[in-house]
Protein backbone atom coordinates (compact mmCIF):
# COMPACT_ATOMS: atom_id res chain seq x y z
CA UNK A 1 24.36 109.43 -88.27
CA UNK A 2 24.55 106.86 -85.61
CA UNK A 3 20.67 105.37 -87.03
CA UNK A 4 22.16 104.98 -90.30
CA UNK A 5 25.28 102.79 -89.25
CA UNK A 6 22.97 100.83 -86.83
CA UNK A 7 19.95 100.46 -89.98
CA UNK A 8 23.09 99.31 -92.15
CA UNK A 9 24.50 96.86 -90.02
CA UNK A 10 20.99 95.17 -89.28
CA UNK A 11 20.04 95.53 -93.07
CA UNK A 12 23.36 93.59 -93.85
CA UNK A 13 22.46 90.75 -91.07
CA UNK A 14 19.34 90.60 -92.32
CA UNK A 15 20.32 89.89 -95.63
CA UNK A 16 22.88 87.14 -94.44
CA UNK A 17 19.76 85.59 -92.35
CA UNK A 18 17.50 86.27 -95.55
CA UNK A 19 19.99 84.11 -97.45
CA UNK A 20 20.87 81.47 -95.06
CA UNK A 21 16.87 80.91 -94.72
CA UNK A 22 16.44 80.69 -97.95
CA UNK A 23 19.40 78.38 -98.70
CA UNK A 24 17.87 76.31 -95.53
CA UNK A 25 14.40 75.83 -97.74
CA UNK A 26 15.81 74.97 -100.93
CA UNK A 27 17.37 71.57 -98.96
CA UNK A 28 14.54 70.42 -99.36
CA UNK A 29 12.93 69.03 -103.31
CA UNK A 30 10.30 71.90 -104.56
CA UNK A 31 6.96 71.31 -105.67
CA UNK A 32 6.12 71.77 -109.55
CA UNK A 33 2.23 72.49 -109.25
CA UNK A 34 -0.55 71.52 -111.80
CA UNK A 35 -1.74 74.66 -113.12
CA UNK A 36 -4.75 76.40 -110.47
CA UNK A 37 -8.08 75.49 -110.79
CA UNK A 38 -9.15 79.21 -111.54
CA UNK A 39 -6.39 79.03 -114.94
CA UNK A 40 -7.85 75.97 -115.67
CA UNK A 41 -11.35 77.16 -115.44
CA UNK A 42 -10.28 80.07 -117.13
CA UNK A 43 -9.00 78.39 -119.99
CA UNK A 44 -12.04 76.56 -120.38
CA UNK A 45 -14.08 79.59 -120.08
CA UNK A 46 -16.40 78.57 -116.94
CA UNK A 47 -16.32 79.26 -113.07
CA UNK A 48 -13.96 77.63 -111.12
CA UNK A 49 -16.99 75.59 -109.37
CA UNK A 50 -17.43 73.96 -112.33
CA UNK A 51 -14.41 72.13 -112.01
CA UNK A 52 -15.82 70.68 -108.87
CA UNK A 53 -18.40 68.55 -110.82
CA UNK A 54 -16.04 66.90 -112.30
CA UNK A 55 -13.24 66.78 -109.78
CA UNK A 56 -13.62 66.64 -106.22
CA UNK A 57 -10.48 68.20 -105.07
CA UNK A 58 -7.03 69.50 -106.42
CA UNK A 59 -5.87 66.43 -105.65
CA UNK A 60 -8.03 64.10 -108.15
CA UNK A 61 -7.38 66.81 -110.87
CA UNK A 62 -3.97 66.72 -110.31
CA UNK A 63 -3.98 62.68 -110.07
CA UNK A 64 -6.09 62.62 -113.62
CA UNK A 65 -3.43 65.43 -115.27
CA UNK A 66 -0.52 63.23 -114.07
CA UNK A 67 -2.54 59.92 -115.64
CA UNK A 68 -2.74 61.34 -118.84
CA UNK A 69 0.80 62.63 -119.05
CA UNK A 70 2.30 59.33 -117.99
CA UNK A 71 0.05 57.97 -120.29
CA UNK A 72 0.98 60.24 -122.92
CA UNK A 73 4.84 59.87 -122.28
CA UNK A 74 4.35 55.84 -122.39
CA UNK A 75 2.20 55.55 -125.48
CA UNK A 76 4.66 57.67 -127.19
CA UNK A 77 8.00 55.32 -126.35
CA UNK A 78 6.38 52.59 -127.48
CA UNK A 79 4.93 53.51 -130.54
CA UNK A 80 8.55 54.87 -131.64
CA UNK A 81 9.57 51.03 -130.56
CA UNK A 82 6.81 49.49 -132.93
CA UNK A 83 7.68 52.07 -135.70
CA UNK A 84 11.29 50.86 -135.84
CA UNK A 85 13.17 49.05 -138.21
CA UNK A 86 14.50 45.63 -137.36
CA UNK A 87 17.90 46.92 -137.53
CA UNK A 88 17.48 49.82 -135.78
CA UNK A 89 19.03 49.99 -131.72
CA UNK A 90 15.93 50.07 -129.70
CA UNK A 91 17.75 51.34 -127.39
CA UNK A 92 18.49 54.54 -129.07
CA UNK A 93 14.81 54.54 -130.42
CA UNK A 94 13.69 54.84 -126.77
CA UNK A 95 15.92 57.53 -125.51
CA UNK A 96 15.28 59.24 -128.68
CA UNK A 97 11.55 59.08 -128.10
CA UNK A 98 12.18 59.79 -124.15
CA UNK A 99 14.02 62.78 -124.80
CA UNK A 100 11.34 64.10 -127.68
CA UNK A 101 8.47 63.80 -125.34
CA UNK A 102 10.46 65.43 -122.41
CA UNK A 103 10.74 68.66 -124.69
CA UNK A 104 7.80 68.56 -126.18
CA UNK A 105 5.85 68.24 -122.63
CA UNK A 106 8.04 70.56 -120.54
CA UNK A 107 5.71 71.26 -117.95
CA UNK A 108 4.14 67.82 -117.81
CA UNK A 109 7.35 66.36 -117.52
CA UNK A 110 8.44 68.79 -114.51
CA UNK A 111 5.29 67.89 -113.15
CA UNK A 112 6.05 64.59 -113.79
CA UNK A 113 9.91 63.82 -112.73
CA UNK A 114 11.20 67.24 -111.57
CA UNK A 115 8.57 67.21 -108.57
CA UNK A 116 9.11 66.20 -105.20
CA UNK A 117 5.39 64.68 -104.56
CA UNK A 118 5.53 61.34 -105.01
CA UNK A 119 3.33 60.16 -108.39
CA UNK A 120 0.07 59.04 -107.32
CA UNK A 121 -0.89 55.65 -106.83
CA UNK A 122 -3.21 55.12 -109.56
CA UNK A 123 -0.32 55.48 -111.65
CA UNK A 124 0.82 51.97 -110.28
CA UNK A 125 0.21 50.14 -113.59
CA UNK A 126 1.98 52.99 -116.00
CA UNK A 127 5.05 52.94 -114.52
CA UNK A 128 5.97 49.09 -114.75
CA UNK A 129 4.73 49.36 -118.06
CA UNK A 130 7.04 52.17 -118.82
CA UNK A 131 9.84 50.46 -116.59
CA UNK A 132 9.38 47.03 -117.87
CA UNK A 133 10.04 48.46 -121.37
CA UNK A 134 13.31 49.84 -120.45
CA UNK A 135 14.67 47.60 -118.45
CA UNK A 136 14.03 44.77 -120.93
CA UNK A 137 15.84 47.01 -123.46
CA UNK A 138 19.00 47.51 -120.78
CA UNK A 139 18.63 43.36 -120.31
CA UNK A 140 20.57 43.43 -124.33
CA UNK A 141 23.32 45.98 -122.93
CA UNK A 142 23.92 44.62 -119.12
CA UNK A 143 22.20 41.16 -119.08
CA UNK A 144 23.66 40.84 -115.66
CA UNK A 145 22.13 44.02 -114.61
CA UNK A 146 19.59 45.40 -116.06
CA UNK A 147 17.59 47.00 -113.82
CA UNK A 148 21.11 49.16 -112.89
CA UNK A 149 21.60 49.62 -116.61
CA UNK A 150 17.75 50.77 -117.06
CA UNK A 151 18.61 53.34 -114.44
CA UNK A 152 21.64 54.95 -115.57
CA UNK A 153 19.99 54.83 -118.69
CA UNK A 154 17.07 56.20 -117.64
CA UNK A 155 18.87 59.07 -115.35
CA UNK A 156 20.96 60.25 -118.41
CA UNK A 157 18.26 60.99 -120.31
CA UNK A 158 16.40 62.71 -117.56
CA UNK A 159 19.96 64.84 -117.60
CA UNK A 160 19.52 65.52 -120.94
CA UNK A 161 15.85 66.56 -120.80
CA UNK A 162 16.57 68.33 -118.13
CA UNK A 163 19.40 70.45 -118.53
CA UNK A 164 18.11 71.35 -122.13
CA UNK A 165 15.04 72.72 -120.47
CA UNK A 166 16.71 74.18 -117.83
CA UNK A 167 20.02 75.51 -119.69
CA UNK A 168 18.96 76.06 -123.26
CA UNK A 169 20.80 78.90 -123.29
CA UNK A 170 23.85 76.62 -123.12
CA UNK A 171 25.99 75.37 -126.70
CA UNK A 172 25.60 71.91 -126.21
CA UNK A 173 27.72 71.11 -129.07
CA UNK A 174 25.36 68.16 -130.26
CA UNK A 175 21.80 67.44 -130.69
CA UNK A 176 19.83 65.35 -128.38
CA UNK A 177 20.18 62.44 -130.98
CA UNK A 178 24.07 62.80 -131.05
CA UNK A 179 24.11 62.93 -127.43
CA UNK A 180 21.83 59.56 -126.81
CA UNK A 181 23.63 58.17 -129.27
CA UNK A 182 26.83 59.03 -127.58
CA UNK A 183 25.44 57.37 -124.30
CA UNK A 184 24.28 54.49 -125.45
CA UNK A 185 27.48 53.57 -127.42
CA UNK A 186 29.29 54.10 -123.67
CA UNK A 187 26.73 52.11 -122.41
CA UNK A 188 26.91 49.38 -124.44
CA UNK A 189 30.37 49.57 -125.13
CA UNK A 190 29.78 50.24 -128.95
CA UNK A 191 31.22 52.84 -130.93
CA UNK A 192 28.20 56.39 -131.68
C-alpha cells in the first residue's frame, strides 16, 4: 500500500515536471520542416540518394522549395494586381490574392511564415519585390507611413490565413473577402 501512495505522488510530480518542460520548450518559435528527403524520394519513386545529385544537402532542397513558394506566392499577388480593373481597390485585390494563396498553399505557407528559421538568403530579391508591392499599395492609405501601414496590413492577413488554417473549425461569420474588405475599409478609413 505504502508503494502505491509513493508511485502516485511521483507519477503526479512527474506529470507537473512533464508539463512545466514542455511549456518551457514551446517559449521558444517551432520549426515547420520541408517534407524528408525519403517522402520526397518516395513520391518521386527513386532512392533517397538520388536526391543527392541534385541537391547537396537538406539545406539546398529546402532553400530551392522555399524559392519556388515565395516565388509562387509573389507571381500570384501580382498577377491578381495586373488582372484588375481600374476601379477596383488594389488594396483589397492584394489581400484577396494574399489570403487565396495562403489557403491554397497551407504547408508552403507554414513553411514559409509560420516557421521560426529565418528564410534563406537567396530569397533576398523576392521579398522586396513582394514588400515593395505592398508597401507602395499602403503609401495610398498612410502616405505618411507606409511601411507601418504595409505591416499591419500585412500581419492581418497573416491572422486571417492563419487562424483559418489553424481554427477552421471556427464560424467566422464572414468570408475571407468580407473580412479583408472589412480591414481595409478600417484601414483606410472607408466604409466595407
Amino acid at each position: 500500500m505504502f508503494n502505491d501512495v509513493v508511485v502516485r505522488k511521483d507519477a503526479r510530480d512527474l506529470r507537473s515536471e512533464l508539463v512545466a518542460a514542455a511549456v518551457a520548450l514551446l517559449a521558444e518559435p517551432q520549426v515547420v520542416a520541408v517534407p524528408s528527403l525519403r517522402s520526397i524520394a518516395r513520391a518521386c519513386g527513386v532512392a533517397p540518394s538520388a536526391v543527392y545529385w541534385h541537391f547537396r544537402s537538406e539545406a539546398d532542397l529546402r532553400s530551392a522549395v522555399l524559392d519556388a513558394e515565395y516565388t509562387s506566392m509573389a507571381d500570384s499577388i501580382e498577377a491578381a494586381l495586373e488582372a484588375a480593373g481600374e476601379d477596383a481597390d488594389r488594396l483589397v485585390v492584394a489581400g484577396d490574392a494574399y489570403i487565396a494563396w495562403g489557403l491554397a498553399h497551407p504547408g508552403a505557407y507554414q513553411l514559409l511564415f509560420e516557421s521560426a528559421d529565418e528564410l534563406p538568403e537567396t530569397r533576398a530579391a523576392h521579398g522586396p519585390r513582394l514588400q515593395t508591392h505592398i508597401v507602395e499599395l499602403a503609401r495610398k492609405a498612410d502616405p505618411g507611413s507606409p511601411f507601418a501601414a504595409a505591416l499591419l496590413l500585412w500581419s492581418a492577413w497573416h491572422g486571417i490565413v492563419s487562424l483559418r488554417l489553424h481554427k477552421n473549425e471556427w464560424d467566422w461569420g464572414m468570408t475571407t473577402m468580407q473580412a479583408n474588405r472589412r480591414l481595409v475599409a478600417a484601414l483606410t478609413g472607408r466604409t466595407a
